[in-house]
Protein backbone atom coordinates (compact mmCIF):
# COMPACT_ATOMS: atom_id res chain seq x y z
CA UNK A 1 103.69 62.87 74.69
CA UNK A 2 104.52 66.61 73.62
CA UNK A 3 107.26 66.93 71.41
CA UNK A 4 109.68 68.79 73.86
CA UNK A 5 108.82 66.06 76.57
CA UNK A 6 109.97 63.56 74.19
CA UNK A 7 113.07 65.75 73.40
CA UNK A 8 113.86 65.82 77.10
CA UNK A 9 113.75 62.54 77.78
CA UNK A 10 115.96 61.20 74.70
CA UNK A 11 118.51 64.01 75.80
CA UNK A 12 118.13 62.65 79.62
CA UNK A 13 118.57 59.32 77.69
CA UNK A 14 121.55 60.47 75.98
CA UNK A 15 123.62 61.42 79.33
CA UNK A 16 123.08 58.09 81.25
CA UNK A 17 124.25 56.18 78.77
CA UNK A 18 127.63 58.46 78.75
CA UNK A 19 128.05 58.71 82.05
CA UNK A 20 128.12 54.97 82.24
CA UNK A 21 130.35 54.94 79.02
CA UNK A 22 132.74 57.51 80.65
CA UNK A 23 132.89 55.85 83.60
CA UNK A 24 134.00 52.90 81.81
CA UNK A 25 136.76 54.53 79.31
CA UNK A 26 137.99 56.16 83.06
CA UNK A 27 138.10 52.43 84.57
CA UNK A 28 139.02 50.01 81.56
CA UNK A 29 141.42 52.42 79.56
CA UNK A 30 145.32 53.06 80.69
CA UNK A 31 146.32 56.00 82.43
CA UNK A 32 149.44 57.50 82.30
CA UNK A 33 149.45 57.10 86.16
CA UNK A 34 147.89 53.60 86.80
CA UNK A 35 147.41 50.37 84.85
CA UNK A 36 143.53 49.68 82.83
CA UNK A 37 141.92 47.64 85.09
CA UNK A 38 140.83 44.01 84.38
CA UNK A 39 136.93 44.01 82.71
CA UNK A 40 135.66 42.59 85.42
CA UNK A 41 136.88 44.38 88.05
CA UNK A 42 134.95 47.41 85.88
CA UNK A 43 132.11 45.82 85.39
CA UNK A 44 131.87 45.17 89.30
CA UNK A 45 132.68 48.59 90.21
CA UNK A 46 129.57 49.84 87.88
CA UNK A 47 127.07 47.40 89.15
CA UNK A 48 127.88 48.59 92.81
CA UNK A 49 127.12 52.10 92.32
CA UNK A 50 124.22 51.55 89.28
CA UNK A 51 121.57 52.15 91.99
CA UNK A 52 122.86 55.15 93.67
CA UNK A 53 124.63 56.57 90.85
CA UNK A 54 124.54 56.01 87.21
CA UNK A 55 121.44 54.01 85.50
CA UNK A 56 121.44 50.24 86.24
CA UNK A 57 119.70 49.92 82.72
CA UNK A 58 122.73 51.24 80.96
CA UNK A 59 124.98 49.29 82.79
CA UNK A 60 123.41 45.90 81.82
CA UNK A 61 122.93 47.16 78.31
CA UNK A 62 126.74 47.54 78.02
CA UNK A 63 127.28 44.46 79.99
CA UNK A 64 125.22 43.04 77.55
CA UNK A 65 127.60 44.72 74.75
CA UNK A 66 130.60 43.16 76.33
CA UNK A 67 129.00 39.96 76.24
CA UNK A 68 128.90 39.66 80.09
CA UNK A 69 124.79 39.57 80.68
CA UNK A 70 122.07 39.04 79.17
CA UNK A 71 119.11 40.95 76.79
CA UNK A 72 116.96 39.56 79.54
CA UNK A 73 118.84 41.12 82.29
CA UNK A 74 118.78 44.43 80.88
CA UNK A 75 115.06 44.63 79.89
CA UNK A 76 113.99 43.38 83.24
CA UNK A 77 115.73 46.14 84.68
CA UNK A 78 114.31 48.11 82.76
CA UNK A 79 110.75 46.74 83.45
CA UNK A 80 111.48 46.99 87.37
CA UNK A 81 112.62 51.05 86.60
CA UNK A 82 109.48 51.89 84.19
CA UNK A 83 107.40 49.89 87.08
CA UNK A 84 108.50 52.32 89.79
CA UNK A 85 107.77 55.71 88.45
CA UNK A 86 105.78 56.96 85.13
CA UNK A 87 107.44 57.83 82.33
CA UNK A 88 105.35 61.33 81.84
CA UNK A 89 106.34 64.11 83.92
């Protein structure tokens, strides 16, 4: 893999995972105009719209984090992503 290949796809890398951490702070953390909402009820809302929206492996890699899944989970995600496309432009 060329160097600036590789250097795309960490930064590429980079913004999934904080999108899905940003969504999360937005969901889990108080607001000065609503209540933080319960974990699970954050961790629900991110599994709905993984597929469509933000990258399902990051979301079971924090669910993971949180202790609310499992390594397995996330790395057969993972497989089931790298399966579907190649990872070379």
């Amino acid at each position: 893999m060329a160097a600036d290949t590789f250097a795309t796809t960490q930064r590429n890398s980079c913004a999934r995972i904080l999108a899905v951490a940003d969504i999360y702070d937005a969901l889990a953390a108080k607001r000065p105009y609503r209540d933080a909402m319960p974990l699970e009820q954050v961790v629900g809302i991110l599994g709905k719209d993984a597929p469509r929206a933000i990258d399902p492996v990051c979301v079971e890699a924090l669910k993971t984090a949180l202790g609310l899944g499992s390594l397995s989970q996330a790395l057969n995600c993972l497989a089931d992503r790298t399966s579907q496309r190649s990872l070379l432009p």
